[in-house]
Structures are given as structure tokens and as C-alpha cells.
C-alpha atoms as a PDB file:
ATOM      1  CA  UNK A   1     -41.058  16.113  -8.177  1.00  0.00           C
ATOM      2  CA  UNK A   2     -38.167  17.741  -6.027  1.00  0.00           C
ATOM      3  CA  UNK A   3     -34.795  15.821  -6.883  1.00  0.00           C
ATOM      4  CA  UNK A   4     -33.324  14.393  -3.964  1.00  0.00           C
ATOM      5  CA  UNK A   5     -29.987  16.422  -2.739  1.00  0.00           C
ATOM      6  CA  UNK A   6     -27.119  14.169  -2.299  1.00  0.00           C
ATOM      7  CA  UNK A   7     -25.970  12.427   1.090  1.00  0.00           C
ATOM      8  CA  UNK A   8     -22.299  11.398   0.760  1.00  0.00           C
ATOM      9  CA  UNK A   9     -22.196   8.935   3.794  1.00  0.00           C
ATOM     10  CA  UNK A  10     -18.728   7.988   2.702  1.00  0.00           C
ATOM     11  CA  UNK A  11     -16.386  10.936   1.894  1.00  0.00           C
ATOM     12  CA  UNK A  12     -16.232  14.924   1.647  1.00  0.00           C
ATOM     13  CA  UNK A  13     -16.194  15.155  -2.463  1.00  0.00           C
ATOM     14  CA  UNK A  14     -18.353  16.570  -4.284  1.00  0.00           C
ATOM     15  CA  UNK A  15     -20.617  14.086  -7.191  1.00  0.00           C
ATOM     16  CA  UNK A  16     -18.202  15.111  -9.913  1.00  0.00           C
ATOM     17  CA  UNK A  17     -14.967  13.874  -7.714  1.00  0.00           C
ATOM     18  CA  UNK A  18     -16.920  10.768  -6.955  1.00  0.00           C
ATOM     19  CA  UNK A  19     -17.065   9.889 -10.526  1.00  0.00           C
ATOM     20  CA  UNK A  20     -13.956  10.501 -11.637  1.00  0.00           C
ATOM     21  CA  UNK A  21     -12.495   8.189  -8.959  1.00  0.00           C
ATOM     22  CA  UNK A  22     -14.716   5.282 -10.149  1.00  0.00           C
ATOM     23  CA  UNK A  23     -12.782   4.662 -13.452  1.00  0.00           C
ATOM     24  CA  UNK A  24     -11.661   1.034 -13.033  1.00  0.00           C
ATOM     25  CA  UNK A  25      -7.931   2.439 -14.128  1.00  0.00           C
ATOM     26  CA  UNK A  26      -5.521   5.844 -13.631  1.00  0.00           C
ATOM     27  CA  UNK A  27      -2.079   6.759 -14.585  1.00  0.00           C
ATOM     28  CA  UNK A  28       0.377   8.431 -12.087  1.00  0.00           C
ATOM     29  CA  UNK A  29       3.842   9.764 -12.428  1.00  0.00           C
ATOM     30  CA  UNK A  30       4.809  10.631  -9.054  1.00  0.00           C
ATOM     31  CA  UNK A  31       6.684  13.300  -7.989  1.00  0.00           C
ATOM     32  CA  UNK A  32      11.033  12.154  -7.720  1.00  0.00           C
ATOM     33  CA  UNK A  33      11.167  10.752  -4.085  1.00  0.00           C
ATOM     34  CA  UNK A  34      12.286  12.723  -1.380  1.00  0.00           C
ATOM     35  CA  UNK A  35      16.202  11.968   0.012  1.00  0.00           C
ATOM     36  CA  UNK A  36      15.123  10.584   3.055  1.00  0.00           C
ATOM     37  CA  UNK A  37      13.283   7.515   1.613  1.00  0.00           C
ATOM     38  CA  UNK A  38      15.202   6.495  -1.287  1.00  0.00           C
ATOM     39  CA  UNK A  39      16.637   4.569   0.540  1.00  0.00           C
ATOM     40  CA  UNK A  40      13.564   2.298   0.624  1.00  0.00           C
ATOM     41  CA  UNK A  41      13.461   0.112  -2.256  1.00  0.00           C
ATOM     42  CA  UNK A  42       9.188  -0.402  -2.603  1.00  0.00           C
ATOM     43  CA  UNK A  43       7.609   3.500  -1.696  1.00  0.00           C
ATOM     44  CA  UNK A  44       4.408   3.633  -3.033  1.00  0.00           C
ATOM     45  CA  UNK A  45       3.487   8.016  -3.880  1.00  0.00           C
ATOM     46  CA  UNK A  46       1.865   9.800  -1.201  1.00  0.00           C
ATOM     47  CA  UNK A  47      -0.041  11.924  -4.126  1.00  0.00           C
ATOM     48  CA  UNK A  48      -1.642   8.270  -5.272  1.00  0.00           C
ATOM     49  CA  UNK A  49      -2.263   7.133  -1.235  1.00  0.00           C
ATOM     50  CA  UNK A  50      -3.882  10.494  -1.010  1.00  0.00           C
ATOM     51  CA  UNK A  51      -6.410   9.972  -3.567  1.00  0.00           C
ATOM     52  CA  UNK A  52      -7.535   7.128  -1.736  1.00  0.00           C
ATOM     53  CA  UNK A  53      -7.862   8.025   1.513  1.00  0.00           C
ATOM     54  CA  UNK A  54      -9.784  11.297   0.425  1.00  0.00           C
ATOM     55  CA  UNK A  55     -12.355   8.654  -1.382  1.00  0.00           C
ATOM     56  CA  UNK A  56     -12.750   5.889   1.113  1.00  0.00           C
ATOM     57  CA  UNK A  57     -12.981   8.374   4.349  1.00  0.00           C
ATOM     58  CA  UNK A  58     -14.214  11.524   5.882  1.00  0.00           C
ATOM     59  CA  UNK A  59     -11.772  14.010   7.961  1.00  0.00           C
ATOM     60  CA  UNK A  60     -10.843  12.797  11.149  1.00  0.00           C
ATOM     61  CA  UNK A  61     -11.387   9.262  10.555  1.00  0.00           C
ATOM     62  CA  UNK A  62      -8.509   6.854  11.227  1.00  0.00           C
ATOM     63  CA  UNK A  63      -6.262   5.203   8.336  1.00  0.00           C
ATOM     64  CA  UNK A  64      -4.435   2.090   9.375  1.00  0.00           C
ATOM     65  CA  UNK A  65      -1.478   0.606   6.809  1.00  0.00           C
ATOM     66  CA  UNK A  66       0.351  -2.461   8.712  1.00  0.00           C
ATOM     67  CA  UNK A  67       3.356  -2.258   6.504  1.00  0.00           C
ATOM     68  CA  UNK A  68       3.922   1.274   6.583  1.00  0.00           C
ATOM     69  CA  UNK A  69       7.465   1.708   5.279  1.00  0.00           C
ATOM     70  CA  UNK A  70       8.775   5.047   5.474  1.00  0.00           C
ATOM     71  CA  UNK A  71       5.251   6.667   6.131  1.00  0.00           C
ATOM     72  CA  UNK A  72       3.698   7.421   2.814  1.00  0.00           C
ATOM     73  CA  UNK A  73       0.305   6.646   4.166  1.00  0.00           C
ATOM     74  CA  UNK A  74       0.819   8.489   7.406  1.00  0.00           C
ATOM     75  CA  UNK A  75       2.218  11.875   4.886  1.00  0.00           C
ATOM     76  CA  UNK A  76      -1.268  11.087   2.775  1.00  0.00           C
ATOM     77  CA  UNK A  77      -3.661  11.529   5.706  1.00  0.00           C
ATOM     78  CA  UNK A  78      -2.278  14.095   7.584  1.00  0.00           C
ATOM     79  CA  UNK A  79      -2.642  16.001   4.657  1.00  0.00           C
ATOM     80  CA  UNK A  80      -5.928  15.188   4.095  1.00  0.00           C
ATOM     81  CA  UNK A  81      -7.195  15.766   7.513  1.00  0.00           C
ATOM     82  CA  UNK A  82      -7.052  12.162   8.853  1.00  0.00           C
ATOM     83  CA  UNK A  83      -5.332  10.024  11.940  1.00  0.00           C
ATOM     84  CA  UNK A  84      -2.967   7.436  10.774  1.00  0.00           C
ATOM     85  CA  UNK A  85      -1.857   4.094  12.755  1.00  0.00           C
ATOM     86  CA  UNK A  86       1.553   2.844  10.814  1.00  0.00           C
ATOM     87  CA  UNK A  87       2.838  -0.437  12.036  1.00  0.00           C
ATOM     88  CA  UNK A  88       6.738  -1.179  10.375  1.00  0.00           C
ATOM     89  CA  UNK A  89       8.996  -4.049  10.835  1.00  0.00           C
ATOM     90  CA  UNK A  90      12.033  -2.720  10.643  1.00  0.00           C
ATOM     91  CA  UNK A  91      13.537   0.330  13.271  1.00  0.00           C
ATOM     92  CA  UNK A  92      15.480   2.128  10.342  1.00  0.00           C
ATOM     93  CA  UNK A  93      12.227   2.281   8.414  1.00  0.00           C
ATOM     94  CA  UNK A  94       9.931   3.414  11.401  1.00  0.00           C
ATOM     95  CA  UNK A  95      12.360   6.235  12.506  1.00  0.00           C
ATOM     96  CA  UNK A  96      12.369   7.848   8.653  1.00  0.00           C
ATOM     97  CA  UNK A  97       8.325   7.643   9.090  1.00  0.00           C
ATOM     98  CA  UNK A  98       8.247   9.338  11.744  1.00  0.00           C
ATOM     99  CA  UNK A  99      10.790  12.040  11.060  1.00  0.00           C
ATOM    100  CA  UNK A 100       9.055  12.293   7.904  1.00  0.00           C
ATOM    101  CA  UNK A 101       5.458  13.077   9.881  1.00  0.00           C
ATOM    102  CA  UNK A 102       7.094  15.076  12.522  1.00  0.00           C
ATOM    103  CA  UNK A 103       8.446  17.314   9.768  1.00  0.00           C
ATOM    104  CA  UNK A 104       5.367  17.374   7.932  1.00  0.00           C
ATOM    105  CA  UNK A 105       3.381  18.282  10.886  1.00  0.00           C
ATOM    106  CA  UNK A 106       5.368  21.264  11.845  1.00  0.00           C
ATOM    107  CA  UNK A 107       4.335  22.331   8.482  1.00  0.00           C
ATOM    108  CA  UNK A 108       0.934  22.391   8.606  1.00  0.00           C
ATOM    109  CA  UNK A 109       0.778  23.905  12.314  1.00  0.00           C
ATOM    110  CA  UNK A 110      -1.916  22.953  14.977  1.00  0.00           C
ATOM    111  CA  UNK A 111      -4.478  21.822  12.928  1.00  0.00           C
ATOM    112  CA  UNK A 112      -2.606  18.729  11.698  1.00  0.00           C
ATOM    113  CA  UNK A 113      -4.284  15.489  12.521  1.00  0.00           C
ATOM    114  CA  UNK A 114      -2.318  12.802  15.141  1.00  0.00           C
ATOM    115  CA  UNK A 115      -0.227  10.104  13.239  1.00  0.00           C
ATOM    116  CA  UNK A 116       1.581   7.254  14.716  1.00  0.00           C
ATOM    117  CA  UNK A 117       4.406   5.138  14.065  1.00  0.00           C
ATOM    118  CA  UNK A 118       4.580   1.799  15.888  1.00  0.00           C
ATOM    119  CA  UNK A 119       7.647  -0.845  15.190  1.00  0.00           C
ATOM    120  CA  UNK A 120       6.144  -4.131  15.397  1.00  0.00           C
ATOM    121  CA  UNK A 121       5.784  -7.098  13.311  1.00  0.00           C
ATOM    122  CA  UNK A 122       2.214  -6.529  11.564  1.00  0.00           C
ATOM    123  CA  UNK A 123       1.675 -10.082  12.520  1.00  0.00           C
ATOM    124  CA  UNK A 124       0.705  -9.708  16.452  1.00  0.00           C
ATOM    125  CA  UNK A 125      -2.098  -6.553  15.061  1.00  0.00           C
ATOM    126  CA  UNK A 126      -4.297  -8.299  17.494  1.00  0.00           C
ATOM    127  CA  UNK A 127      -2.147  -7.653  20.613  1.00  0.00           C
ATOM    128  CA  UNK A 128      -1.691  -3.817  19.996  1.00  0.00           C
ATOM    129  CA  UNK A 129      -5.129  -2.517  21.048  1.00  0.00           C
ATOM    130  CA  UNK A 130      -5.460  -0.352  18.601  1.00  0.00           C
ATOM    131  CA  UNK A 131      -9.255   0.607  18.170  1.00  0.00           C
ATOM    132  CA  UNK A 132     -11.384   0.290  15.650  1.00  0.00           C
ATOM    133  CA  UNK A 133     -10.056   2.318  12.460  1.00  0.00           C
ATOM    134  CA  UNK A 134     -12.023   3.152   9.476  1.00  0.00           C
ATOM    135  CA  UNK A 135      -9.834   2.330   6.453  1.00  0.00           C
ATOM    136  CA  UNK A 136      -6.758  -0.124   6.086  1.00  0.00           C
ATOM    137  CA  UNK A 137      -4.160   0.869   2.863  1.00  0.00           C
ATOM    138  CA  UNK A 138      -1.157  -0.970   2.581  1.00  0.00           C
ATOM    139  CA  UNK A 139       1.029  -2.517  -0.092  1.00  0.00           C
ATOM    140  CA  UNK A 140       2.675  -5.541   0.713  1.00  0.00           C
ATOM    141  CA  UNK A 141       6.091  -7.136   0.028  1.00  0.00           C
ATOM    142  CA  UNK A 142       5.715  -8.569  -3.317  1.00  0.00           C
ATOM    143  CA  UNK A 143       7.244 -11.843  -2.118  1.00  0.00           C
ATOM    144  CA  UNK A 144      10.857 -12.245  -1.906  1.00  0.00           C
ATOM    145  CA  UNK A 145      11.270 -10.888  -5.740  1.00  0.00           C
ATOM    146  CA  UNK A 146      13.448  -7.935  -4.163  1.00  0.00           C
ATOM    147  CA  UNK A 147      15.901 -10.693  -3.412  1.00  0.00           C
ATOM    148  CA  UNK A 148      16.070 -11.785  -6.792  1.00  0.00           C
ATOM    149  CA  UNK A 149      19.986 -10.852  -9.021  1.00  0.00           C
ATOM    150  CA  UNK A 150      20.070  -9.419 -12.099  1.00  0.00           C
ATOM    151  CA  UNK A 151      17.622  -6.535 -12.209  1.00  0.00           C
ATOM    152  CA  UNK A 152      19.054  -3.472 -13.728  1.00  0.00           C
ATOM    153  CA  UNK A 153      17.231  -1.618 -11.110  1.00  0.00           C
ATOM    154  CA  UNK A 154      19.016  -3.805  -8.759  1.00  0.00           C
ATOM    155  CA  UNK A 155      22.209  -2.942  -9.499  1.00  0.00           C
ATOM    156  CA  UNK A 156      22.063   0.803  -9.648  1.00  0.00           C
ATOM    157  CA  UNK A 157      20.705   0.723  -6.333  1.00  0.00           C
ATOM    158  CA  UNK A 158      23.459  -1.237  -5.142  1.00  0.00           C
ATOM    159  CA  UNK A 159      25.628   0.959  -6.740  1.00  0.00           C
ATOM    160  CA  UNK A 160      24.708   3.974  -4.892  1.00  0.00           C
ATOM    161  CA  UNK A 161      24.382   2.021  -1.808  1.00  0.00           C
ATOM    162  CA  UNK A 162      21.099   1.901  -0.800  1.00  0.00           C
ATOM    163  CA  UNK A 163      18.921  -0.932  -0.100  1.00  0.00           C
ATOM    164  CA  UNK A 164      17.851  -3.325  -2.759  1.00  0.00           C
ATOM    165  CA  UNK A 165      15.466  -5.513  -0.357  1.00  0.00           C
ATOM    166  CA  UNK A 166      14.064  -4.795   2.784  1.00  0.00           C
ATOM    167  CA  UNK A 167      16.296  -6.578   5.754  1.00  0.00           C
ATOM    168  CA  UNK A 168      17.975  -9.657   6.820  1.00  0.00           C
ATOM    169  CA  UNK A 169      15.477 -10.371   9.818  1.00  0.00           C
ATOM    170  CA  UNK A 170      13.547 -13.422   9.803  1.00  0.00           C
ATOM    171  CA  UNK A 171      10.170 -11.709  10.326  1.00  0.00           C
ATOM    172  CA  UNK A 172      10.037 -10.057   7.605  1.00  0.00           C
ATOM    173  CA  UNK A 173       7.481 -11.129   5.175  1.00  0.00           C
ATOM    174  CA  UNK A 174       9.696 -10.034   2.252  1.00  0.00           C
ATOM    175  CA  UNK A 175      12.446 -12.852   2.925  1.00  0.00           C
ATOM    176  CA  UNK A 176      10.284 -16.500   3.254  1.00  0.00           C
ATOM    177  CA  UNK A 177      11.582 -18.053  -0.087  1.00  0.00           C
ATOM    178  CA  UNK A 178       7.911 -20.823  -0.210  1.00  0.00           C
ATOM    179  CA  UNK A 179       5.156 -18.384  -1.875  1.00  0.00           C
ATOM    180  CA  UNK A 180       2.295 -20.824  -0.111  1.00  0.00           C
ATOM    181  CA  UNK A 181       3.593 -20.174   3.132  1.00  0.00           C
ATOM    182  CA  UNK A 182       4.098 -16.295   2.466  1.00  0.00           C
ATOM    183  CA  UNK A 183       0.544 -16.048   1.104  1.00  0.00           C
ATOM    184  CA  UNK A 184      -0.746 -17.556   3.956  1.00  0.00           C
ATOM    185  CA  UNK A 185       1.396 -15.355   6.601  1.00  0.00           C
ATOM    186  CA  UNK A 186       0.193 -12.233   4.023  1.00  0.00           C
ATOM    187  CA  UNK A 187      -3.818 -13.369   4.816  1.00  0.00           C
ATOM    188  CA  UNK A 188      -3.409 -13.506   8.303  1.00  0.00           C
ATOM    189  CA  UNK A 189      -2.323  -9.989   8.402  1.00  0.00           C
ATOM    190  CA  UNK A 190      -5.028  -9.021   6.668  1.00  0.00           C
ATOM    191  CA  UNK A 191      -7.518 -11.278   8.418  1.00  0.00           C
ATOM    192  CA  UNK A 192      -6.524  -9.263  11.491  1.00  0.00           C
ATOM    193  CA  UNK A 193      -7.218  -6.520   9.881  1.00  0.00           C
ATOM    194  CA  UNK A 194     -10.516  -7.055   9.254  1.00  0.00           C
ATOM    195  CA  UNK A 195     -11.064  -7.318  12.921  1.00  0.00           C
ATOM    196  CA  UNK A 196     -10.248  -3.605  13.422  1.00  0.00           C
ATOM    197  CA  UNK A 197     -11.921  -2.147  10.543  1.00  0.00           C
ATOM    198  CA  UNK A 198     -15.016  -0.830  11.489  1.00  0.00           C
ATOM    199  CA  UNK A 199     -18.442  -2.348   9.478  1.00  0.00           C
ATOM    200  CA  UNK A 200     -18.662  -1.324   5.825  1.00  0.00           C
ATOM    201  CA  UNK A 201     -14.663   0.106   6.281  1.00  0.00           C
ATOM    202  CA  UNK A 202     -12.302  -0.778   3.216  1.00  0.00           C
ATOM    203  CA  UNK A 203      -9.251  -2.257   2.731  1.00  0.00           C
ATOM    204  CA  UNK A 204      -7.116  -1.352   0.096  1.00  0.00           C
ATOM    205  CA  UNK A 205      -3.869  -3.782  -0.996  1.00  0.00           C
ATOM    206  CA  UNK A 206      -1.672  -2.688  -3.773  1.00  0.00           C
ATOM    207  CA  UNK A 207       0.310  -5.523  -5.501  1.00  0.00           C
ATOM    208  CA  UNK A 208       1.414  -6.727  -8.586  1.00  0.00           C
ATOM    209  CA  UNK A 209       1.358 -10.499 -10.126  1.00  0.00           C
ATOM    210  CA  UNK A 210       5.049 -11.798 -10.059  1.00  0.00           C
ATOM    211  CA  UNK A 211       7.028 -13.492 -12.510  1.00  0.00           C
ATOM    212  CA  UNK A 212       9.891 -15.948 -11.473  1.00  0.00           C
ATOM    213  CA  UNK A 213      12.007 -18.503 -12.375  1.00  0.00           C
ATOM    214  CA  UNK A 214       9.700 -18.686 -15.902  1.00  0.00           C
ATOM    215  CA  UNK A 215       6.518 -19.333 -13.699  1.00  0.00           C
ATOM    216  CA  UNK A 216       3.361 -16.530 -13.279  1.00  0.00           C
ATOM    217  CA  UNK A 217       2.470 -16.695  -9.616  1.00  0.00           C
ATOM    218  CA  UNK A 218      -0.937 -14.562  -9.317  1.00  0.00           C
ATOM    219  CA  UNK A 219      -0.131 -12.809  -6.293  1.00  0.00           C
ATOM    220  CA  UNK A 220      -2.884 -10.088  -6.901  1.00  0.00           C
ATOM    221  CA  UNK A 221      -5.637 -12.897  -7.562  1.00  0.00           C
ATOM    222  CA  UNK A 222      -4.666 -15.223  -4.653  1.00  0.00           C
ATOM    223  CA  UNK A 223      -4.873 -12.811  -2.091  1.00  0.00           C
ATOM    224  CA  UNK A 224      -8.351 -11.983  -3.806  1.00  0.00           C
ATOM    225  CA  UNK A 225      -9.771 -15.099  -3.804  1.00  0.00           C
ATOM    226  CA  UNK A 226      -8.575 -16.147  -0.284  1.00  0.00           C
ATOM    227  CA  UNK A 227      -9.426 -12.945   1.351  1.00  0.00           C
ATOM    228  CA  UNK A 228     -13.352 -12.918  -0.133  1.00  0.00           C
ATOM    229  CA  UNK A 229     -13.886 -15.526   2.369  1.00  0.00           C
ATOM    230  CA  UNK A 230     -13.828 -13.030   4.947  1.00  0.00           C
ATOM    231  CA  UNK A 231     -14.041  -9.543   3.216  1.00  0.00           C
ATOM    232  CA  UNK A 232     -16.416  -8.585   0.147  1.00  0.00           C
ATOM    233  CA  UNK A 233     -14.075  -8.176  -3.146  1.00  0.00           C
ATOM    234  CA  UNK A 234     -15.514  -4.835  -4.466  1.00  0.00           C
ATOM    235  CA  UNK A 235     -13.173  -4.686  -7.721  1.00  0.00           C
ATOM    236  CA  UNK A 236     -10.227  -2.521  -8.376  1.00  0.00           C
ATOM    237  CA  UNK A 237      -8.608   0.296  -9.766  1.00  0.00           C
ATOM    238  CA  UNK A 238      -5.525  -0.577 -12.288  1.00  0.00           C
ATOM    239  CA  UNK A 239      -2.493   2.102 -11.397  1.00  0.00           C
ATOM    240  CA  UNK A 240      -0.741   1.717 -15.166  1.00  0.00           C
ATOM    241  CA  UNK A 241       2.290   3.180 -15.182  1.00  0.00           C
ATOM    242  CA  UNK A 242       3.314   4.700 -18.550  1.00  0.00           C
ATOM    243  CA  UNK A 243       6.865   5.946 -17.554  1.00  0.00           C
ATOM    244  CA  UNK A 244       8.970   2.652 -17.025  1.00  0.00           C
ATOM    245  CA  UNK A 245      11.786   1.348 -19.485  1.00  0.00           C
ATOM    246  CA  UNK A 246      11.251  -1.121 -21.245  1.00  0.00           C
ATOM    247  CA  UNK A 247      13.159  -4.072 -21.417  1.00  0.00           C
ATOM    248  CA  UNK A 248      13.421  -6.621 -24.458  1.00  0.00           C
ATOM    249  CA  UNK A 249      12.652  -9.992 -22.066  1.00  0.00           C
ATOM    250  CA  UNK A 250      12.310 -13.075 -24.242  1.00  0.00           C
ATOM    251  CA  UNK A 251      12.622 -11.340 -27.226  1.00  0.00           C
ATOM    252  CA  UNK A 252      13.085 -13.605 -30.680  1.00  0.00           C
ATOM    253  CA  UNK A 253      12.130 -16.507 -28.576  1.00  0.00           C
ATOM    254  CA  UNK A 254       8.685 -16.491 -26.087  1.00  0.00           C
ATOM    255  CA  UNK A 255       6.734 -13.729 -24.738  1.00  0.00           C
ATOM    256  CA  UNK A 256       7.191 -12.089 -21.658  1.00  0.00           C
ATOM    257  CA  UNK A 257       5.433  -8.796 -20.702  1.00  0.00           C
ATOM    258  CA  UNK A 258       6.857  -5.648 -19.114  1.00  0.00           C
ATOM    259  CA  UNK A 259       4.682  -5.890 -16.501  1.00  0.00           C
ATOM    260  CA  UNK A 260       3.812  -1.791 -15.572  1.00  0.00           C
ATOM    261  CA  UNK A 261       0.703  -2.196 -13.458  1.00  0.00           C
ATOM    262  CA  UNK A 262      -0.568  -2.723 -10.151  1.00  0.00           C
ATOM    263  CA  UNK A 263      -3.642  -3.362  -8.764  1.00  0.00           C
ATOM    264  CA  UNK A 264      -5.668  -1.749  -6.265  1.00  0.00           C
ATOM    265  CA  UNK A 265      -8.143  -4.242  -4.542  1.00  0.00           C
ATOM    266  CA  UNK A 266     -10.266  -3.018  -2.937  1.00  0.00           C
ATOM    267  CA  UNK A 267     -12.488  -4.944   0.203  1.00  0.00           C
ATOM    268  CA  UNK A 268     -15.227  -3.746   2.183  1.00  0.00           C
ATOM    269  CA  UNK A 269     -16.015  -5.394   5.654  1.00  0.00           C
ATOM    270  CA  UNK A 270     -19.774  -6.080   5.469  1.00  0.00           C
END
């Protein structure tokens, strides 16, 4: 009997670059971040966006992230052949994406796929008319916990005089203190979302669990449970993140982990 060639109906790789994308958890270092977007205090790597973009769509397909930051998503699919839609909050933010995509576009010449930056609150995603798109990745603010004093982290930043949390504005996600009512406002981005992905599209959120004031709130697990009412939960990848200092919390008295993973849910629209 003649065996069956294979039909990718998802991506451009190859069997053996399917595979080795389906372990349920990876390691990156990235690369040190570029000048320009250090001065963002939650960039994700373009090299780890890229890898999932190249899995969950073909070339010239359209990648949506509603939170877009200073572009990493945007940088990941124009290299890989792809239209991005980045929606972002705050101007300061939106400018450095796009001067970040103009200059990478001028780099790769004519054949470099359209990418745009819109400054909007992700909120109103029904009101933009953006078309249908055929993958959403985004990482969201992990609460307010940028706002929190004390972190090491914190205070170099500050000391160099760049941002430690994302803005003063009220719309941003990143500053409503009640975690019920950010969780909420987080789903309905999300639930918009779902509206523009085309049928059988992903959505890919990357987001830790959060520790605070000596309380676990599952940040990761909430947003899976509430959003399987509307998407199908098809598992995730762990990022693990072997690099990190580590930092005696509780030590001599209870345990506390140094948390140095993320997780990468991923939804389908079915």
C-alpha cells in the first residue's frame, strides 16, 4: 500500500519541525534587547514569538497581538513572511514599534510583508474593523505586579531611568489594583478576539501565575478556565527559563518558589 504524502494544512514546516515544536516545554535565552526597547519593562523575544507564528500559520497570513508593546510580534512576522495588526495603549510604546518595523523593513527590501501599528485601547477591538486575522499572540500585563516596591529588578531599572511599569493612564490594564475586575477586563479582550480570528485560528497568551502579598493568584489557570467557555483549551507549551538569579525568598522559614516559567496557552476557535 502507497503511504500517504503529507498535507500540512496548517504551516510551511516540514514533519520533523512539526515534532519538535510539540514538546509540551522549551528553554530560551534570548538574545540582550535592543536599545530602543529597554526601555519597556515586559518584552517578550522576537526569536521565541517567531517560533510560534512559523507553527500556527502559513506566509502571508495575518498575526494580530492586542497588546503589542514595542512590536516584538510585528519584528516576528515580518520576518517570517506574515502581516501583523499591533494594537498598543500607550503613544511612546506604539512609536518604538513602529520605528522598530520601519527599520526592519528597509532591511529586508520589497518583499517584506505589511505590518501595522495602531494606538488604541485593545478594549474597543470591535470598533476597529480590522478583518478577519488568522492567529492572535499576545502577552498580557501580569496584573499590576510591575507596580509592586522592592524588586531588585525594580530598582536597577529605576536606577538607570527607565520604566519600571507601563504608564500612569487609567486604561491601562496593568494599573486596576482588584485582580477580579482585571481578569474580567483581560477576557473581554480576548473574547473580542475570538470574533476576528478566523475558524480553527489560535490564540496564543503568555503569562505567568503571580504571587502577592503571601497569596498565589492563578492568573495562567483563570484565564484558562474562563476563556474555554468560548475558545477550545488545546494545552500549552512551558517557556522555562534557566538563566534567572535566584533569590533566597522565605528561606529558614516557608517555601516560596523562584518562579522562572511562563506558560503558553494555547486556544483554537472551533
Amino acid at each position: 500500500m502507497a503511504k500517504r504524502s503529507f498535507r500540512n494544512r496548517l504551516n510551511d514546516l516540514t514533519p520533523k519541525e512539526w515534532l519538535k515544536f510539540q514538546k509540551s516545554w522549551f528553554v530560551h535565552r534570548p538574545a540582550p534587547r535592543q536599545e530602543d526597547v529597554i526601555l519597556h519593562p515586559a518584552k517578550f523575544p522576537e526569536e521565541l514569538a517567531q517560533e510560534f507564528i512559523e507553527f500556527f500559520t502559513k506566509r502571508g497570513q495575518t498575526v494580530l497581538d492586542p497588546m503589542v508593546g514595542t512590536g516584538s510580534t510585528l519584528v516576528a512576522a515580518l520576518h517570517s513572511g506574515r502581516r501583523g495588526l499591533g494594537i498598543e495603549l500607550l503613544p511612546k510604546y506604539a512609536d518604538i514599534a513602529r520605528q522598530r518595523v520601519e527599520r526592519e523593513t528597509k532591511l529586508l527590501g520589497a518583499d517584506a510583508a505589511e505590518q501595522r501599528v495602531i494606538c488604541a485601547d485593545a478594549r474597543e477591538l470591535a470598533n476597529m474593523n480590522l478583518g478577519e486575522v488568522d492567529y492572535c499572540l499576545t502577552s498580557p500585563p501580569y496584573w499590576d505586579m510591575l507596580r509592586r516596591k522592592g524588586f531588585e529588578t525594580q530598582r536597577e531599572r529605576a536606577g538607570a531611568g527607565l520604566d519600571v511599569h507601563y504608564s500612569e493612564d487609567e486604561s491601562d490594564l496593568g494599573n486596576i489594583d482588584d485582580y477580579e475586575v482585571f481578569l474580567a477586563e483581560l477576557c473581554h479582550v480576548y473574547l473580542q478576539v475570538h470574533a476576528l480570528l478566523r475558524p480553527r485560528g489560535y490564540l496564543t497568551i503568555i503569562v505567568k501565575n503571580i504571587k502577592k502579598g503571601g497569596k498565589v493568584y492563578p492568573l495562567a489557570w483563570d484565564l484558562a478556565r474562563r476563556l474555554s467557555d468560548t475558545f477550545a483549551l488545546k494545552d500549552e507549551k512551558i517557556w522555562c527559563q534557566d538563566d534567572l538569579r535566584l533569590a533566597p525568598y522565605g528561606m529558614g522559614n516557608a517555601w516560596v518558589s523562584n518562579t522562572m516559567h511562563h506558560y503558553c496557552l494555547n486556544f483554537r476557535k472551533e
